[in-house]
C-alpha atoms as a PDB file:
ATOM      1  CA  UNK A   1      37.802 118.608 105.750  1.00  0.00           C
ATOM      2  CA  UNK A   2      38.785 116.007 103.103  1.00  0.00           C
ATOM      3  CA  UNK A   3      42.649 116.044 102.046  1.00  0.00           C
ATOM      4  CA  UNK A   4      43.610 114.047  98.880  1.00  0.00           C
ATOM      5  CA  UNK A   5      47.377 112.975  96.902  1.00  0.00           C
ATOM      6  CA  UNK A   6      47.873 112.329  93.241  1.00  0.00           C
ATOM      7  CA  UNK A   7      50.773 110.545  94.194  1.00  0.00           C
ATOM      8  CA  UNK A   8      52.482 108.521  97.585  1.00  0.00           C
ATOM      9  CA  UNK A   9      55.445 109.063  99.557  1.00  0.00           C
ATOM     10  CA  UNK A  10      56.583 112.389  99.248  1.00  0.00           C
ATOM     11  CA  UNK A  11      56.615 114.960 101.966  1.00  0.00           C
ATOM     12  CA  UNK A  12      53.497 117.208 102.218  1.00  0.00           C
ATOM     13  CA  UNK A  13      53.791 121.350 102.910  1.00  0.00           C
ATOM     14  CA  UNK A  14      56.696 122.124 100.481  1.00  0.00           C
ATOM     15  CA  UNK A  15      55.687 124.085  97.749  1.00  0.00           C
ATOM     16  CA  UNK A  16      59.114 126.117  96.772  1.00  0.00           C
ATOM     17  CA  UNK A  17      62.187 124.174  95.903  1.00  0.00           C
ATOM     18  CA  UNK A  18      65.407 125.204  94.883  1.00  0.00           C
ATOM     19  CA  UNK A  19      67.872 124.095  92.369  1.00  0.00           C
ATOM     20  CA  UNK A  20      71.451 124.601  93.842  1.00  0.00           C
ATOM     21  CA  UNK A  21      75.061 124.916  92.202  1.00  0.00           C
ATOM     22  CA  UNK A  22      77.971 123.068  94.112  1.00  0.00           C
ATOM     23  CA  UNK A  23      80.363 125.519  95.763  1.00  0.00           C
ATOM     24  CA  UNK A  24      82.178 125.942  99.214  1.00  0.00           C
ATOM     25  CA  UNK A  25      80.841 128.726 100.465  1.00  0.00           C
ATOM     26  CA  UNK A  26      79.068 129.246 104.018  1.00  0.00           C
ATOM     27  CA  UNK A  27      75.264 130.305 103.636  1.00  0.00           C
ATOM     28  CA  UNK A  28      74.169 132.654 106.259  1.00  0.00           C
ATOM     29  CA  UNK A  29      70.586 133.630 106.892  1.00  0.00           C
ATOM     30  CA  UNK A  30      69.289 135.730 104.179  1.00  0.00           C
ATOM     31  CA  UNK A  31      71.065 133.432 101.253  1.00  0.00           C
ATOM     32  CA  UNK A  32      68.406 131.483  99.620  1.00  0.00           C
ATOM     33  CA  UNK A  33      70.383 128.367 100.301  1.00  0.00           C
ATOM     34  CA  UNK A  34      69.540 128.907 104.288  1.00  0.00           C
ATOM     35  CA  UNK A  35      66.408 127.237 104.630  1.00  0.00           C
ATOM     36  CA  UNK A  36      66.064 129.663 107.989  1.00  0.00           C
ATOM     37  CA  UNK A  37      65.324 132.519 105.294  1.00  0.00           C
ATOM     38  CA  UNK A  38      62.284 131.805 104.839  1.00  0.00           C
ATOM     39  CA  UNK A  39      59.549 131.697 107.050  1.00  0.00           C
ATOM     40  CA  UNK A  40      57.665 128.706 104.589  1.00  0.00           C
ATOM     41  CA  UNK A  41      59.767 125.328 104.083  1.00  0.00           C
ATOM     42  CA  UNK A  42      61.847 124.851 100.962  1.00  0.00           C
ATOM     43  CA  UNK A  43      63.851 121.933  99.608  1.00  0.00           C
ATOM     44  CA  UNK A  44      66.810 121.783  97.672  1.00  0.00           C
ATOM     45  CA  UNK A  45      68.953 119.441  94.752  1.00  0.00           C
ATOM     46  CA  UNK A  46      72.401 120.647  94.219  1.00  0.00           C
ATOM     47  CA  UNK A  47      73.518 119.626  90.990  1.00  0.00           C
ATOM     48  CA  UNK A  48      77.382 118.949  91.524  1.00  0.00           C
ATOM     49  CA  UNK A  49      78.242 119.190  88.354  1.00  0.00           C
ATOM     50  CA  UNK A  50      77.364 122.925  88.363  1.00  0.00           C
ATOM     51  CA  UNK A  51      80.130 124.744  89.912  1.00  0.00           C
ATOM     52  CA  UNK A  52      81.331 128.187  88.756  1.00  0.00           C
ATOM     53  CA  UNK A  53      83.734 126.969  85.658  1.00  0.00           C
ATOM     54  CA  UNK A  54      81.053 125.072  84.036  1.00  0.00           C
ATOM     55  CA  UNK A  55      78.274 127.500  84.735  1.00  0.00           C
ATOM     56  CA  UNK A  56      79.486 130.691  85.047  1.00  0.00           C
ATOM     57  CA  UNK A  57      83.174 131.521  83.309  1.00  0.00           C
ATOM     58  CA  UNK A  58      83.091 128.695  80.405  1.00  0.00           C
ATOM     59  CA  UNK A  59      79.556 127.853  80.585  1.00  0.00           C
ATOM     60  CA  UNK A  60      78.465 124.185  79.507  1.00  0.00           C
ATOM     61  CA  UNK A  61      75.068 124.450  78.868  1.00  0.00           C
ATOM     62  CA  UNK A  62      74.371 121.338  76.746  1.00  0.00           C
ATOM     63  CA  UNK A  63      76.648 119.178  79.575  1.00  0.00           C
ATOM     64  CA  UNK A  64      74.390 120.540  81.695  1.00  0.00           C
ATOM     65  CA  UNK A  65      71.127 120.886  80.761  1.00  0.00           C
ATOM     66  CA  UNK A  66      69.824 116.974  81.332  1.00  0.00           C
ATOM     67  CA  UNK A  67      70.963 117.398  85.256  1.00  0.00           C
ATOM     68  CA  UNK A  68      69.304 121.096  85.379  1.00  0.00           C
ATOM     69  CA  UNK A  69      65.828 118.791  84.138  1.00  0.00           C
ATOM     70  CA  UNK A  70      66.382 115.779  86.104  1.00  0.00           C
ATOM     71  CA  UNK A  71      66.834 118.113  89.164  1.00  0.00           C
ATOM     72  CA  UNK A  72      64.033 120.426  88.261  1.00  0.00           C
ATOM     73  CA  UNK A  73      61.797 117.041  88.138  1.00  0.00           C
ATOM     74  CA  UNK A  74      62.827 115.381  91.171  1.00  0.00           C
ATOM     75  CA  UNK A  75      61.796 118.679  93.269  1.00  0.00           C
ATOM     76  CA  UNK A  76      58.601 118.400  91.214  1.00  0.00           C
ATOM     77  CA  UNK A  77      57.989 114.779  92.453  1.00  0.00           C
ATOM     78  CA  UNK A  78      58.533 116.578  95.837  1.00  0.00           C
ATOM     79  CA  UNK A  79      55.802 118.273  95.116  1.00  0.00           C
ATOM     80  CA  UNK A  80      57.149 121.696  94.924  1.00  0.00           C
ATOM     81  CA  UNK A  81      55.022 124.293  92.832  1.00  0.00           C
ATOM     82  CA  UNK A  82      57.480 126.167  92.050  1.00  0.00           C
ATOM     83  CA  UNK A  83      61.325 125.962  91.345  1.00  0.00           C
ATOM     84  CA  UNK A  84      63.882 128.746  91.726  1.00  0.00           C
ATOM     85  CA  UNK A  85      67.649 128.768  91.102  1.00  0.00           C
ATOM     86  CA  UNK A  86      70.375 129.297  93.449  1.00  0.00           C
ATOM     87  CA  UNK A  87      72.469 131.820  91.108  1.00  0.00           C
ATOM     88  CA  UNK A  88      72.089 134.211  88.706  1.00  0.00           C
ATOM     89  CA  UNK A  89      73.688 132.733  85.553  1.00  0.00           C
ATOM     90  CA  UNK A  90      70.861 130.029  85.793  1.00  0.00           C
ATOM     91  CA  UNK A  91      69.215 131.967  83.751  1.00  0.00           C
ATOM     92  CA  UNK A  92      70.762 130.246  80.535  1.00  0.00           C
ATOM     93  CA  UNK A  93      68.054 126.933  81.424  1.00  0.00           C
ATOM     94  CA  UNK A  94      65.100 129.658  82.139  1.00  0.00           C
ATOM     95  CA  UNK A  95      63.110 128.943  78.804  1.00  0.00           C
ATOM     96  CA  UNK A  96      64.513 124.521  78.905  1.00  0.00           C
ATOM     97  CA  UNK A  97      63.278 124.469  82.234  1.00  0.00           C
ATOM     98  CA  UNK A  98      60.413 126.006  82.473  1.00  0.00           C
ATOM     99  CA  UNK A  99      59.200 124.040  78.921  1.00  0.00           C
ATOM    100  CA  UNK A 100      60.234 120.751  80.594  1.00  0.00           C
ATOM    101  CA  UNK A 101      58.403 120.936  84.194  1.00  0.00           C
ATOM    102  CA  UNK A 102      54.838 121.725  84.961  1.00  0.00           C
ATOM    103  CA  UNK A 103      55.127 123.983  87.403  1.00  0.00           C
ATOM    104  CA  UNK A 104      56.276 127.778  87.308  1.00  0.00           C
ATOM    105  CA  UNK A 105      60.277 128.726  87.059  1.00  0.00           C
ATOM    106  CA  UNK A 106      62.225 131.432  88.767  1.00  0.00           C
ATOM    107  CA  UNK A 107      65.800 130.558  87.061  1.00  0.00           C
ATOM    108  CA  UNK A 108      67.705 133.674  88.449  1.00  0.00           C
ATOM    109  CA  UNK A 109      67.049 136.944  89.969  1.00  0.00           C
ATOM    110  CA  UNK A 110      67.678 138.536  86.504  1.00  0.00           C
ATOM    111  CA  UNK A 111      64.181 137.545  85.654  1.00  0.00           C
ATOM    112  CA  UNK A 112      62.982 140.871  87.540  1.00  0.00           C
ATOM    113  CA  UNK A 113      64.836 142.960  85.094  1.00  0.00           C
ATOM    114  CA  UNK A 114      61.828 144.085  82.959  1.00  0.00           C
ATOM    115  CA  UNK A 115      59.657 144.818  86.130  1.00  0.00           C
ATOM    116  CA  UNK A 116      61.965 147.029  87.631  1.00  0.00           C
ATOM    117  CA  UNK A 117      62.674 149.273  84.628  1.00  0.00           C
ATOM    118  CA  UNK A 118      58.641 149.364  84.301  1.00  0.00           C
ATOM    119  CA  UNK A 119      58.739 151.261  87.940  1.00  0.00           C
ATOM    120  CA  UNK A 120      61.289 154.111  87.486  1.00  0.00           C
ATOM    121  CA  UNK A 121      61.442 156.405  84.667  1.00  0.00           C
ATOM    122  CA  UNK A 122      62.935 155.346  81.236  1.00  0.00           C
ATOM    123  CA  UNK A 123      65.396 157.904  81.839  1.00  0.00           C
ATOM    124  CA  UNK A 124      66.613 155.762  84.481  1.00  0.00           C
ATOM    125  CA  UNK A 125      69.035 152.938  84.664  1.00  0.00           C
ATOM    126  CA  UNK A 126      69.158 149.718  86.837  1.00  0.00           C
ATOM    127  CA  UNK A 127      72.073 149.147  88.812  1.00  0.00           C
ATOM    128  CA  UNK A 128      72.868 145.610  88.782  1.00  0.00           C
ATOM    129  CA  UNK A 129      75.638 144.143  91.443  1.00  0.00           C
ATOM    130  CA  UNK A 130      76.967 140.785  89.930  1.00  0.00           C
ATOM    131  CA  UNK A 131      79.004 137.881  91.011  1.00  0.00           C
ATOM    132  CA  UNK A 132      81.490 138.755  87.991  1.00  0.00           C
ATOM    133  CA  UNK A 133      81.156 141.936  85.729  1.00  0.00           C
ATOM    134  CA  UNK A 134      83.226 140.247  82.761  1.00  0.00           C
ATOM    135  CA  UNK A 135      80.994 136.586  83.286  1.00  0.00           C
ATOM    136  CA  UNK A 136      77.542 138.616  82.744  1.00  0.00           C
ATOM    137  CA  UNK A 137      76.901 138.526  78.874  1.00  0.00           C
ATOM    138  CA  UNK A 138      74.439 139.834  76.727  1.00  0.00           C
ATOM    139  CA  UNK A 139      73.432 136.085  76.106  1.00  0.00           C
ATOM    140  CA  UNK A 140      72.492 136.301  79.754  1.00  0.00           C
ATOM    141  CA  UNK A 141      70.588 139.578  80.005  1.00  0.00           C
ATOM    142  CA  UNK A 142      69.089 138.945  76.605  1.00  0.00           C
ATOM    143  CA  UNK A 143      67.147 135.919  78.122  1.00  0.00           C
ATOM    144  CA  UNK A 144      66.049 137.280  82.028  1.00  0.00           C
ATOM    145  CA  UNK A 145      65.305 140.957  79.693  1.00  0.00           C
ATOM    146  CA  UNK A 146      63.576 138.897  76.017  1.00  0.00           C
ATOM    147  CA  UNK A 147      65.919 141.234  74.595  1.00  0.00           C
ATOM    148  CA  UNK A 148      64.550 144.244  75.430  1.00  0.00           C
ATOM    149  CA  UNK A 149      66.260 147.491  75.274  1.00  0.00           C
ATOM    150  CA  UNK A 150      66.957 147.934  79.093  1.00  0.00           C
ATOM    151  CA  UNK A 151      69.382 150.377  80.267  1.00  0.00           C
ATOM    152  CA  UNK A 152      71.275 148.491  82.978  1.00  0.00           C
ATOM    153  CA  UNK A 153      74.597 149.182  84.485  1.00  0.00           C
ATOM    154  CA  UNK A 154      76.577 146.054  85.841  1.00  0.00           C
ATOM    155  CA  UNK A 155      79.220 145.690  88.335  1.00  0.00           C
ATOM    156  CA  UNK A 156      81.019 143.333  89.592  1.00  0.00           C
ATOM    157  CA  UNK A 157      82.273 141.957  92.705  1.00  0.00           C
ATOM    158  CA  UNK A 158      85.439 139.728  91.361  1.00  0.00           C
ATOM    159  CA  UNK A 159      88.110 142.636  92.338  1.00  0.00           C
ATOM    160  CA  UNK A 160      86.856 142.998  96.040  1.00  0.00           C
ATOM    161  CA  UNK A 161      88.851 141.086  98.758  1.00  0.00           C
ATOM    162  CA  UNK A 162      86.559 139.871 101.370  1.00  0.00           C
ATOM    163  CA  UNK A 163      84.023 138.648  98.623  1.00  0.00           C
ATOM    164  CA  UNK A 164      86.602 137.200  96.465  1.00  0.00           C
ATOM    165  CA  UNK A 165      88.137 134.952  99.190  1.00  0.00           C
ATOM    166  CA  UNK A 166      84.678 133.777 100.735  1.00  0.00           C
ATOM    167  CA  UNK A 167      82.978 133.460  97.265  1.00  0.00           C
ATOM    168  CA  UNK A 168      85.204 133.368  94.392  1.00  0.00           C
ATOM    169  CA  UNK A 169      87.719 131.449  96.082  1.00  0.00           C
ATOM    170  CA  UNK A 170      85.594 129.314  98.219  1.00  0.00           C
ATOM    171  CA  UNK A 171      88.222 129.559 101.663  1.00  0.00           C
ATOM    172  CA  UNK A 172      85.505 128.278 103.501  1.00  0.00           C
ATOM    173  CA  UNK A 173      85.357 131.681 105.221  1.00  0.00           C
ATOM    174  CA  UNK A 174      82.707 133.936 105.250  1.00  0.00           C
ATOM    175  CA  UNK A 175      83.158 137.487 107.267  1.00  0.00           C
ATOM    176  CA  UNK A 176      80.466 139.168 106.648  1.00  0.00           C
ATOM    177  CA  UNK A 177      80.927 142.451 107.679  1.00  0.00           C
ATOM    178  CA  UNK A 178      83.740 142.543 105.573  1.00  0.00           C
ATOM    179  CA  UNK A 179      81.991 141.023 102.642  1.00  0.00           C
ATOM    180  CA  UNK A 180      78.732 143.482 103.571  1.00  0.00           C
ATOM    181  CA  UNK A 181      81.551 146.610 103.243  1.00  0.00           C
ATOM    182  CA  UNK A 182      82.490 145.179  99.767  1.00  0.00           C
ATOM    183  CA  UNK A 183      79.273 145.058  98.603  1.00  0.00           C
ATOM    184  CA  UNK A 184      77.928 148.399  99.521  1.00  0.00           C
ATOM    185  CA  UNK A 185      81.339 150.009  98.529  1.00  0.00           C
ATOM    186  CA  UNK A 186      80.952 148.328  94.852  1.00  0.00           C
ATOM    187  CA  UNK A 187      77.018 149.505  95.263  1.00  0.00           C
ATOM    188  CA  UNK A 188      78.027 153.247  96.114  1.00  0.00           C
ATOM    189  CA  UNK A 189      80.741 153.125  93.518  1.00  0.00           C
ATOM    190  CA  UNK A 190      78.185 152.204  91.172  1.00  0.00           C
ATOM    191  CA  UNK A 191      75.737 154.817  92.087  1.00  0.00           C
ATOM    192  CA  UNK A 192      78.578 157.399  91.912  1.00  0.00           C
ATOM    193  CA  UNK A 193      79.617 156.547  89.099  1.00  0.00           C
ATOM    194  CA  UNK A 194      75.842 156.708  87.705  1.00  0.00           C
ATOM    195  CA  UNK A 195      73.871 159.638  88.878  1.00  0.00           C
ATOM    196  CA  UNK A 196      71.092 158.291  87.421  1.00  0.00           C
ATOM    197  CA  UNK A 197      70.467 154.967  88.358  1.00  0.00           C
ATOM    198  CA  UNK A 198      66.760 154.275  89.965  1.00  0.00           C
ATOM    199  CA  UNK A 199      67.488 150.792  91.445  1.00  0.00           C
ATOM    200  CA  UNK A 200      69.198 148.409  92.008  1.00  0.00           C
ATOM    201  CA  UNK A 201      69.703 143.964  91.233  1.00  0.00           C
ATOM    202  CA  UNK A 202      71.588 141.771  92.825  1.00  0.00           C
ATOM    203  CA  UNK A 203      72.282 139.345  90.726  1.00  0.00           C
ATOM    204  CA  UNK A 204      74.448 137.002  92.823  1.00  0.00           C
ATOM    205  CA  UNK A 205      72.380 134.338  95.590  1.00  0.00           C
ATOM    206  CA  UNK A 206      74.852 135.637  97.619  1.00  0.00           C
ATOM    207  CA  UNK A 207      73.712 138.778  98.558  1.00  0.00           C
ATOM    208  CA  UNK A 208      70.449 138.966  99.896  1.00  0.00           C
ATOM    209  CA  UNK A 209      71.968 139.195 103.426  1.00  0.00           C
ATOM    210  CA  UNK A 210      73.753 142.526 102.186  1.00  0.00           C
ATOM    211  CA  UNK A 211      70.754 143.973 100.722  1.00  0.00           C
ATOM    212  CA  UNK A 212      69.141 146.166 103.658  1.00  0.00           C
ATOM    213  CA  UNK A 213      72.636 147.687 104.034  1.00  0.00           C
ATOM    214  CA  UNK A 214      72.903 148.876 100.067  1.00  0.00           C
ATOM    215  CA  UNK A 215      69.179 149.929 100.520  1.00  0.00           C
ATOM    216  CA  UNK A 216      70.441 152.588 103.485  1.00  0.00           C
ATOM    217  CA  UNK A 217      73.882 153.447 102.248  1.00  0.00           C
ATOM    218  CA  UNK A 218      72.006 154.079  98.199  1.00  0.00           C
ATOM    219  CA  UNK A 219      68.596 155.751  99.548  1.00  0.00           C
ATOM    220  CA  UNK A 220      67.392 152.696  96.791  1.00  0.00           C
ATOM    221  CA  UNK A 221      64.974 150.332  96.036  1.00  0.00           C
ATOM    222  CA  UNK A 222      67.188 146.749  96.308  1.00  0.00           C
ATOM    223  CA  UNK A 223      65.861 143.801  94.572  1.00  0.00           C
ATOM    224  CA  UNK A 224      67.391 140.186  94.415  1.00  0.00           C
ATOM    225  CA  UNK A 225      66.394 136.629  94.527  1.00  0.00           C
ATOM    226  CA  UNK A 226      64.573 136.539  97.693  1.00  0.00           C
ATOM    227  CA  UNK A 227      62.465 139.518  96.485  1.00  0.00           C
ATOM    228  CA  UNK A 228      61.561 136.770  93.485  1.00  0.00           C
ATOM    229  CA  UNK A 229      60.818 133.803  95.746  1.00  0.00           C
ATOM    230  CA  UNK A 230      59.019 136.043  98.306  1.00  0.00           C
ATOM    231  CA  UNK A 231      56.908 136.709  94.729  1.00  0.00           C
ATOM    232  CA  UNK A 232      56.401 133.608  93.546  1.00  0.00           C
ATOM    233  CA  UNK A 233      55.021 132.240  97.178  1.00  0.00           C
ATOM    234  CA  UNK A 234      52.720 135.060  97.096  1.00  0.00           C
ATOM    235  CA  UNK A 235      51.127 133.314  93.964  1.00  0.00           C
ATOM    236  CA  UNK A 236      51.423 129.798  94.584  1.00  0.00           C
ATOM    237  CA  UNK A 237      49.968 130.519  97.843  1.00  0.00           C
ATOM    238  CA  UNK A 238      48.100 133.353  98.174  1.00  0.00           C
ATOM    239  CA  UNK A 239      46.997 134.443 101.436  1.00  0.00           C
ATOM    240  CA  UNK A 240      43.220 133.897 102.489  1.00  0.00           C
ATOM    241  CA  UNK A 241      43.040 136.981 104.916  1.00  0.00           C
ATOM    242  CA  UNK A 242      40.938 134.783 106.838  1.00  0.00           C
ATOM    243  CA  UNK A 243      38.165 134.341 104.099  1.00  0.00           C
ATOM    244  CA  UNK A 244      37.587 130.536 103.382  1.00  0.00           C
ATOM    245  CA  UNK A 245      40.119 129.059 101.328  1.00  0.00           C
ATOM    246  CA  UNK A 246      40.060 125.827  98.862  1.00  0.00           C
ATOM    247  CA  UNK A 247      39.973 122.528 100.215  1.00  0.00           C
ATOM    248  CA  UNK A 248      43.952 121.547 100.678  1.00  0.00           C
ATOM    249  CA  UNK A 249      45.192 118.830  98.555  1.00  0.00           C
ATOM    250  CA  UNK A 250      48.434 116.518  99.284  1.00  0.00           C
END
């Protein structure tokens, strides 16, 4: 077996890597920025001048955008084949990034939008759980949807106490039971409030450890950004099922 590099030291086996925002919040398993999530190996770059004022209530995108690249391109020389961000609103640098590095971007868990509403029936809504209701803007669902016509519901978490301290607030804190009680309360609220939702998005990074508990209290199919990493490993790696497989490079 011959192994070969287009490039020198870098570490070998990495192929996801994740852009991260700078906030004080405690990452148990399940978030995306818990490396013991996944069952492959990931790397990060936190960009510390992302935090939620300039990304996500008074977005700066054009303060922004240079460190979004630069980090996108130091995962890159990594060698990462693929990069994925670490919160929904990313999704403002999907089409910047994704022309400026040369492997595939997953910006935000938004980007599943247009799947989901091709598996239920168009007289169906999507349910989407969000970080902040009055933050997510048609700006932002106009770029994860290419302005499609989707019918999507969205609600947030901002009002909820447990999630508002950990998150919002950044204590430092993190209960989660009490922040996995918010988050299916806001989910069943939703889903009360609309009969007729078929699934359900959770926009926010920090949810995925919630989202087997919405599944069982909704009787719904839960997407959110692990469900779109857990995708885009499936094609940068594809399993071999123990056929031969290419010779491995790097």
């Amino acid at each position: 077996m011959i192994y070969t590099t287009d490039s020198g030291n870098h570490p070998s086996g990495v192929s996801v890597g994740v852009i991260m925002m700078d906030a004080r919040v405690p990452y148990p398993p399940g978030s995306p920025n818990n490396a013991e999530t996944f069952p492959f190996p990931v790397t990060y770059e936190c960009i510390n001048e992302a935090n939620y004022d300039s990304l996500i209530y008074v977005p700066r995108f054009d303060e922004l955008l240079d460190r979004f690249i630069e980090a996108g391109q130091r995962l890159v020389s990594r060698g990462v084949k693929a990069v994925v961000g670490s919160c929904g609103f990313m999704v403002l640098f999907q089409r910047e990034l994704s022309e400026a590095l040369p492997v595939p971007v997953f910006s935000s868990s938004l980007l599943q939008i247009p799947l989901i509403a091709q598996t239920i029936s168009p007289a169906r809504k999507i349910g989407i759980v969000t970080f902040s209701g009055d933050s997510l803007s048609e700006n932002h669902m106009g770029i994860a949807t290419g302005n499609l016509p989707i019918d999507c519901v969205v609600h947030g978490l901002e009002n909820r106490p447990a999630f508002r301290s950990a998150v919002h607030e950044e204590s430092g804190i993190l209960d989660f039971d009490a922040v996995e009680s918010d988050v299916v309360a806001e989910a069943l609220d939703m889903q009360e409030r609309n009969p007729d939702i078929g699934s359900i998005l959770l926009e926010c990074t920090d949810l995925p450890p919630y989202a087997a508990a919405v599944a069982q209290a909704t009787s719904l199919p839960v997407y959110d950004v692990n469900s779109l990493i857990f995708w885009a490993y499936s094609a940068i790696k594809p399993r071999t099922y123990g056929h031969h497989a290419a010779s491995p490079s790097r």
